[in-house]
Protein backbone atom coordinates (compact mmCIF):
# COMPACT_ATOMS: atom_id res chain seq x y z
CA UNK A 1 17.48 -11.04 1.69
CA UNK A 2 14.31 -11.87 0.56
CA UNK A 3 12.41 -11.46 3.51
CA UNK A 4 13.45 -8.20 3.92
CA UNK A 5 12.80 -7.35 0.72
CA UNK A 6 9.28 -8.73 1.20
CA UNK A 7 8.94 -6.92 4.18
CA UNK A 8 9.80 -3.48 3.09
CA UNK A 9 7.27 -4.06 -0.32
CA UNK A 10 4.37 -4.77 2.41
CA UNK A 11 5.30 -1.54 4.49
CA UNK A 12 5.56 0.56 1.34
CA UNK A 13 2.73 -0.66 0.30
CA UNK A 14 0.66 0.71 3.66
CA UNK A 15 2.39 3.53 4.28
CA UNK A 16 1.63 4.97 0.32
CA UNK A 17 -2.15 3.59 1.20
CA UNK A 18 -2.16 5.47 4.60
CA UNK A 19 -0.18 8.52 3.15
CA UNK A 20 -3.17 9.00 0.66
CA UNK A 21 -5.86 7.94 2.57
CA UNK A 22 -4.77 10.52 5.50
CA UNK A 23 -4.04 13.73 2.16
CA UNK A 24 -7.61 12.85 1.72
CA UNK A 25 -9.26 13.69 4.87
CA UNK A 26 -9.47 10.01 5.84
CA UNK A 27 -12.73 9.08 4.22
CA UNK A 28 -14.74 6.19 5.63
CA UNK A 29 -12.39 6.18 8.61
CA UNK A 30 -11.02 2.82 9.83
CA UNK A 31 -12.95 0.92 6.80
CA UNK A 32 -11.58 3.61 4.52
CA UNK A 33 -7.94 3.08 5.64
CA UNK A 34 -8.58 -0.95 5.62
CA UNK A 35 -9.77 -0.30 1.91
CA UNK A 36 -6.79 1.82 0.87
CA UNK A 37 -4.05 -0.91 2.00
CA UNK A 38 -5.91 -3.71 0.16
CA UNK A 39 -6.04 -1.96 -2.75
CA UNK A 40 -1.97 -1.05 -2.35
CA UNK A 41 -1.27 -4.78 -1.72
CA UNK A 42 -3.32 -5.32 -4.58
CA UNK A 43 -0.71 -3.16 -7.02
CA UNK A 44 1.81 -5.21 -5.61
CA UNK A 45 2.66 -7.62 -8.37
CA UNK A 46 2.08 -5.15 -11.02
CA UNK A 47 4.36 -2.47 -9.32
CA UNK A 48 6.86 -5.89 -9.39
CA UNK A 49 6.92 -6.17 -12.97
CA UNK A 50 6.76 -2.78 -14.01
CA UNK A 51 9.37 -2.40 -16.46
CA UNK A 52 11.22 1.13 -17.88
């Protein structure tokens, strides 16, 4: 259960960064996209403990 659950946090976490970066006109192209997913694996643990 856990690795799945790991797994679908990573691909969230690149499709939301590719999702933007593409609604943006993909700025800085292959550098821009690598930039993007960092940053969304980056939110990661703060997306974890968000609480309501």
């Amino acid at each position: 259960m856990r690795l799945r659950l790991t797994v679908e946090i990573f691909v969230a976490a690149w499709r939301t960064a590719s999702l933007h970066w593409t609604t943006q006109g993909g700025p800085g192209g292959r550098d821009g996209l690598t930039r993007a997913v960092d940053e969304a694996f980056a939110e990661i643990p703060t997306a974890l403990t968000c609480s309501a």
